[in-house]
Protein backbone atom coordinates (compact mmCIF):
# COMPACT_ATOMS: atom_id res chain seq x y z
CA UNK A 1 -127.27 -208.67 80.18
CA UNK A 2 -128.98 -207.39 77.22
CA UNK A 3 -131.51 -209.66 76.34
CA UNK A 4 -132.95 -208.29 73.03
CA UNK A 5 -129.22 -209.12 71.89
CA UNK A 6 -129.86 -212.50 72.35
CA UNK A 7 -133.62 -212.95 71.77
CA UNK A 8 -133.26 -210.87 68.25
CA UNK A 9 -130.59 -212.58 66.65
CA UNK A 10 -132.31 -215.66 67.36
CA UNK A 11 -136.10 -214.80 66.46
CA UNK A 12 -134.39 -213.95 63.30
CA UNK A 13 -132.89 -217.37 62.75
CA UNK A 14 -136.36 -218.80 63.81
CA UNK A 15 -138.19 -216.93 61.39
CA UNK A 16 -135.64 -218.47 58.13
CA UNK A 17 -135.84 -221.74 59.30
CA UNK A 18 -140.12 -221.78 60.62
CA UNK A 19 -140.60 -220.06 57.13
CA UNK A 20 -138.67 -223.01 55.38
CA UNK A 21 -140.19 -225.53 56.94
CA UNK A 22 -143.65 -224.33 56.70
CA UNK A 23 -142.73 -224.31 52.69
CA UNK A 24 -141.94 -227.48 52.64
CA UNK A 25 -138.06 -227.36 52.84
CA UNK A 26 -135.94 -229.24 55.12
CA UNK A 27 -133.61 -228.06 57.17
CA UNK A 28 -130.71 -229.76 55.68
CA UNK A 29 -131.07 -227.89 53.19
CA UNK A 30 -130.58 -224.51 54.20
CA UNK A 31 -127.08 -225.43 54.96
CA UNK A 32 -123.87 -225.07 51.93
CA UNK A 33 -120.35 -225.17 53.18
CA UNK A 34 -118.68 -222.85 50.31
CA UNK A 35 -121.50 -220.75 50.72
CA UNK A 36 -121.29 -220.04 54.40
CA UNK A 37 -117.27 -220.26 53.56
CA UNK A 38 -118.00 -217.15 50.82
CA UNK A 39 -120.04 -215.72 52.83
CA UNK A 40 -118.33 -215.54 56.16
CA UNK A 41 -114.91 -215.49 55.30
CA UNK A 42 -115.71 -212.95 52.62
CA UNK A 43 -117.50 -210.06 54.66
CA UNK A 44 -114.66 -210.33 57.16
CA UNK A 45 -112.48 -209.97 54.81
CA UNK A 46 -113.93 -207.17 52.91
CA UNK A 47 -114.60 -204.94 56.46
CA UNK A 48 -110.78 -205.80 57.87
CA UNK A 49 -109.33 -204.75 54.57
CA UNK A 50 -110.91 -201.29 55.46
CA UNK A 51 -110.03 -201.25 58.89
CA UNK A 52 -106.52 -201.04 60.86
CA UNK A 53 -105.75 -203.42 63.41
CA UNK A 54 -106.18 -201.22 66.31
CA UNK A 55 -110.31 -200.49 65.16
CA UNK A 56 -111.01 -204.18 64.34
CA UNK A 57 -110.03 -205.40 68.02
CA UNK A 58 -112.28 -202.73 69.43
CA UNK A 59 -114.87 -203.53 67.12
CA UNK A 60 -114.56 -206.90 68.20
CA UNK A 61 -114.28 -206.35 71.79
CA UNK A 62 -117.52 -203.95 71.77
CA UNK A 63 -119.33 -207.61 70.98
CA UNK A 64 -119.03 -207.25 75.01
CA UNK A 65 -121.13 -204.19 75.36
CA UNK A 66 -123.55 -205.56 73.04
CA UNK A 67 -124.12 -208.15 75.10
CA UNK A 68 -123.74 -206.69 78.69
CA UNK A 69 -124.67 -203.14 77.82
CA UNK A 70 -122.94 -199.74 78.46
CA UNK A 71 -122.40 -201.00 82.23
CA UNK A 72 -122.93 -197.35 83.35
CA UNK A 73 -124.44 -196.73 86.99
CA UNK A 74 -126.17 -193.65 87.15
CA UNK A 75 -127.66 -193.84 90.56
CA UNK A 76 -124.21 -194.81 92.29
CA UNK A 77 -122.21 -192.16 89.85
CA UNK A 78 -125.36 -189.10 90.94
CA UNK A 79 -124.87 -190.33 94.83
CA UNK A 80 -121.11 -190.22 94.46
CA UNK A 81 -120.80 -186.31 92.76
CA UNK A 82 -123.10 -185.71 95.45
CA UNK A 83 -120.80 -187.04 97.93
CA UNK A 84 -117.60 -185.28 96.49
CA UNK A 85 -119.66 -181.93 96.18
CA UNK A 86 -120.25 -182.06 99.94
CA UNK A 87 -116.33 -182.75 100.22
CA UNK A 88 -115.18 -179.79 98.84
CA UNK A 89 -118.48 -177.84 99.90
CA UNK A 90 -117.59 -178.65 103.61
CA UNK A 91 -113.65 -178.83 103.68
CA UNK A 92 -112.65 -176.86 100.09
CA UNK A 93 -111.78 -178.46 96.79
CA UNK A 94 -108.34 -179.26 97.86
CA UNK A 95 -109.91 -181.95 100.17
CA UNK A 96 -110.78 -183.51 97.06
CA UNK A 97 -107.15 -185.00 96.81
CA UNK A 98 -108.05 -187.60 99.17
CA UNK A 99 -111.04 -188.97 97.36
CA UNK A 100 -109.37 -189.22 93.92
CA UNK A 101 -107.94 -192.82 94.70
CA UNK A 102 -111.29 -193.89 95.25
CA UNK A 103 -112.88 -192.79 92.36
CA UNK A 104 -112.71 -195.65 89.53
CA UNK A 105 -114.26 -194.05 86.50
CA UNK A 106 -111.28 -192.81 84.53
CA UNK A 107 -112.79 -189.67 83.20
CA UNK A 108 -114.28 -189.03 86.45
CA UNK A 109 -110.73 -189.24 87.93
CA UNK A 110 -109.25 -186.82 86.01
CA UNK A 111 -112.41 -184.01 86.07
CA UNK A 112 -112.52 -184.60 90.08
CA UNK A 113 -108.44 -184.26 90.02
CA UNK A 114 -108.72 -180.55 87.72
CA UNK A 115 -111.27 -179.33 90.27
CA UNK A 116 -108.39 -180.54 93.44
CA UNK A 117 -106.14 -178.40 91.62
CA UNK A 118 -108.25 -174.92 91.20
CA UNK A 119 -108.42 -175.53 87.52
CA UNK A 120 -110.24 -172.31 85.96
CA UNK A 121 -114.02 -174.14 85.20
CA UNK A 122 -114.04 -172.60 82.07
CA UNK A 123 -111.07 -175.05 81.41
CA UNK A 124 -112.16 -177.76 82.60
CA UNK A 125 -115.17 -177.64 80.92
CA UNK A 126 -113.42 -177.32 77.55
CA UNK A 127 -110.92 -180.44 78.63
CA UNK A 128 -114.26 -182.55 79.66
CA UNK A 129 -115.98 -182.33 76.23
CA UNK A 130 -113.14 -182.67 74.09
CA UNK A 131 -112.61 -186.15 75.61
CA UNK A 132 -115.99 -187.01 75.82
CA UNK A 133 -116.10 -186.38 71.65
CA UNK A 134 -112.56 -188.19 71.55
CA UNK A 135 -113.69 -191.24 73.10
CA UNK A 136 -117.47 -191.26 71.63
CA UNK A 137 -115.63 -191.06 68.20
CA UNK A 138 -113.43 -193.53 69.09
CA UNK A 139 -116.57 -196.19 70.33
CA UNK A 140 -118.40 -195.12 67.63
CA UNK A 141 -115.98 -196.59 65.26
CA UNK A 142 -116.79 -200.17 66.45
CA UNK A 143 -120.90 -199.29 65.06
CA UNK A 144 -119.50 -197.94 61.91
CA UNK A 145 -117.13 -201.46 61.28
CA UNK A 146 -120.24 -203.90 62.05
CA UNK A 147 -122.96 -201.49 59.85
CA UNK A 148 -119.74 -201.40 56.51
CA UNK A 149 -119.86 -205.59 57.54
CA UNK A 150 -123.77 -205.34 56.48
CA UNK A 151 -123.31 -203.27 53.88
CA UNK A 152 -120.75 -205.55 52.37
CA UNK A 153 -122.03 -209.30 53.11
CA UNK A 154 -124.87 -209.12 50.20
CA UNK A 155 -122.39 -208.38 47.70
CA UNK A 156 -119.99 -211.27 49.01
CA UNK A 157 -123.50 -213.51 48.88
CA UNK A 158 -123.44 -212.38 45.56
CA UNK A 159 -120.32 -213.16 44.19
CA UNK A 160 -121.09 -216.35 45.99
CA UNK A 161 -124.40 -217.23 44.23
CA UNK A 162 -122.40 -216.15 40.86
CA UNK A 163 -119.75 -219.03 41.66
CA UNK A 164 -122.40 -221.34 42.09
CA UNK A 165 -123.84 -220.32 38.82
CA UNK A 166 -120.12 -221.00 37.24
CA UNK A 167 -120.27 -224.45 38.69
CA UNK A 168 -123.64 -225.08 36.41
CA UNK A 169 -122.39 -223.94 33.07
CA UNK A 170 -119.10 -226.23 33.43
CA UNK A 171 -121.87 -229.14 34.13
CA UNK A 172 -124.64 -228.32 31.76
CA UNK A 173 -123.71 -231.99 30.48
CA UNK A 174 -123.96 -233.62 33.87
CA UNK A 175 -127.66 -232.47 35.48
CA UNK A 176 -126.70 -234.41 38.47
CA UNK A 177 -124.52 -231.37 39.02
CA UNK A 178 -126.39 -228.33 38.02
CA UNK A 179 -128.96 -228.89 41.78
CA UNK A 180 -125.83 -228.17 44.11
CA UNK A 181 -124.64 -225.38 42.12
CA UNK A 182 -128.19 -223.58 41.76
CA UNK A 183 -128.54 -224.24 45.89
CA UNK A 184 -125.42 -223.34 46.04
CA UNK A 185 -126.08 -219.64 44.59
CA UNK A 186 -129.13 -219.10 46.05
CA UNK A 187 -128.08 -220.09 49.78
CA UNK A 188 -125.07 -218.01 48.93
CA UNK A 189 -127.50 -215.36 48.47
CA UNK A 190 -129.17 -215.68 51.81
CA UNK A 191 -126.57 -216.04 53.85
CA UNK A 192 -125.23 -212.81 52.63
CA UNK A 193 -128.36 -211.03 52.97
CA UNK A 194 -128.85 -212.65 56.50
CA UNK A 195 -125.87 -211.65 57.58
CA UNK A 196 -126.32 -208.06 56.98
CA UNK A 197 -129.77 -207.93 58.08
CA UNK A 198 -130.20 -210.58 61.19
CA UNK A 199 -126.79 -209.60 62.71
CA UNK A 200 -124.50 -207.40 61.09
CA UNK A 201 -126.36 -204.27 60.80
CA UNK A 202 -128.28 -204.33 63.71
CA UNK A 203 -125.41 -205.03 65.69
CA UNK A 204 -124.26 -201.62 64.37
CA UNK A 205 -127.37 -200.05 65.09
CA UNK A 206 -127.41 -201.22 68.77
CA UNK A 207 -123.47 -200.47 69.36
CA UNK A 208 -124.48 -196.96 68.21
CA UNK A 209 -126.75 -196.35 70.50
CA UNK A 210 -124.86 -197.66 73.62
CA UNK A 211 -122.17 -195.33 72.30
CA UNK A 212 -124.76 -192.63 72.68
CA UNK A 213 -125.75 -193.31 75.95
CA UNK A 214 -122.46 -193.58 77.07
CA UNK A 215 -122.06 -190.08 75.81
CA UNK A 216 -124.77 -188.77 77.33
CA UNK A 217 -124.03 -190.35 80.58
CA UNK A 218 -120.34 -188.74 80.29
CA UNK A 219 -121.92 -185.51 80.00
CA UNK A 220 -124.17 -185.78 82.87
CA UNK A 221 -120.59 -186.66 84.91
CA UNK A 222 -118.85 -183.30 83.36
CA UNK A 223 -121.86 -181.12 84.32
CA UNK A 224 -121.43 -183.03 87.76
CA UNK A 225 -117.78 -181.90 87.93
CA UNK A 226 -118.63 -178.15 86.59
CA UNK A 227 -121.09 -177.94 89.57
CA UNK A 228 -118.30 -178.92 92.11
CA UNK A 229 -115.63 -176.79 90.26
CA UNK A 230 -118.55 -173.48 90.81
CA UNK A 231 -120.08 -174.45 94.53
CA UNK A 232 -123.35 -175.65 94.03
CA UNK A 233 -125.31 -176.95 96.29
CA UNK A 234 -125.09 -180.93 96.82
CA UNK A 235 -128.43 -181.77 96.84
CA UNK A 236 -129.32 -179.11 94.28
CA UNK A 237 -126.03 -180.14 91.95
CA UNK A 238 -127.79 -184.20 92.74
CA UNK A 239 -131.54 -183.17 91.62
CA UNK A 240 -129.95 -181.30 88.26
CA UNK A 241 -127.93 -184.58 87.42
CA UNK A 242 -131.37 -186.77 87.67
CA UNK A 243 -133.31 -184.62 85.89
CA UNK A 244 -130.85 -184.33 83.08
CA UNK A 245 -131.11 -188.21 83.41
CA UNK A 246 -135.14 -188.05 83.06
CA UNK A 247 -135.50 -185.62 79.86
């Protein structure tokens, strides 16, 4: 579990609502139906308009990884090359078919599988990276949706506080009316910029970052599978992998 994805989001709402009430303001007051209905409705909007279906479930769905983090285990992934480099270091790469079932990773599966079949490593190394780049632009899509969501919510707040404006000019001869629509605007306003800036954006910010890692921790599996592919040592291949992991 991620814990700064939880602990930011909510320092963030802390810090609106401790810096209203130390000026005075009541809770109650920070909350407007049309504008969170503006607001909300309206950034979503805006960002799925820009987005096919496919990218907007992902984006959704990397929420998860937010949360959880990449879920990558580097210690168990280092001790298992190490384990398939003695394999086919011992008994030859074509004992390697046996262990392929075993091995859950996906990309791992199908490196591990190349090497089983005598693929040239020159190959496989050019199959590796091209779908580790496939999939980190793929993931990376999900950071890109959530950052355009931030980029987009203050102008939705906007168009929100300028309804609220609208409502005072048709009331200018009713001044019971003209309070809600000023609070209107102006919460309008700050849920749009709170939005983008407490959750939205950061949210891209952090996704981007997993995405990174996840990268880099693909990359430390293809050099894994390169070594196997060209003999090297196991323990050697093992010490490369976690120093790659240190720097």
């Amino acid at each position: 579990m991620e814990i700064s994805s939880i602990a930011g989001p909510l320092l963030g709402i802390i810090a609106v609502l401790g810096t209203a009430l130390l000026k005075g303001l009541s809770i109650p007051m920070l909350w407007g139906g049309s504008a969170l209905c503006i607001v909300g409705i309206g950034s979503i909007a805006a960002v799925t308009t820009g987005y096919p279906l496919k990218d907007i479930k992902l984006s959704f769905s990397s929420l998860k990884m937010f949360l959880q983090g990449p879920q990558t285990d580097l210690q168990g992934t280092i001790h298992l090359i190490e384990h398939l480099a003695t394999v086919a270091r011992k008994e030859g790469v074509l004992a390697l078919e046996k262990q392929i079932e075993t091995i859950e990773d996906k990309f791992m599966r199908q490196g591990i599988e190349m090497v089983s079949m005598n693929v040239d490593p020159s190959v496989i190394e050019n199959t590796l990276y091209e779908q580790i780049n496939i999939m980190y632009e793929e993931e990376e899509v999900a950071a890109k949706f959530w950052e355009d969501m931030g980029a987009f919510a203050p102008t939705v707040g906007i168009m929100g506080a300028v309804l609220g404006l609208m409502v005072v000019m048709l009331n200018l001869d009713n001044p019971a009316a003209i309070g809600p629509g000023i609070k209107t605007a102006f919460i309008a306003t700050l849920y749009g910029i709170g939005l983008a800036n407490l959750w939205a954006l950061p949210v891209g910010k952090k996704i981007k970052r997993m995405c990174n890692q996840k990268k880099s921790f693909r990359e430390m599996i293809a050099l894994g599978i390169l070594g196997i592919a060209q003999g090297t040592s196991p323990k050697l291949l093992a010490e490369r992998l976690q120093n790659m992991h240190l720097h």
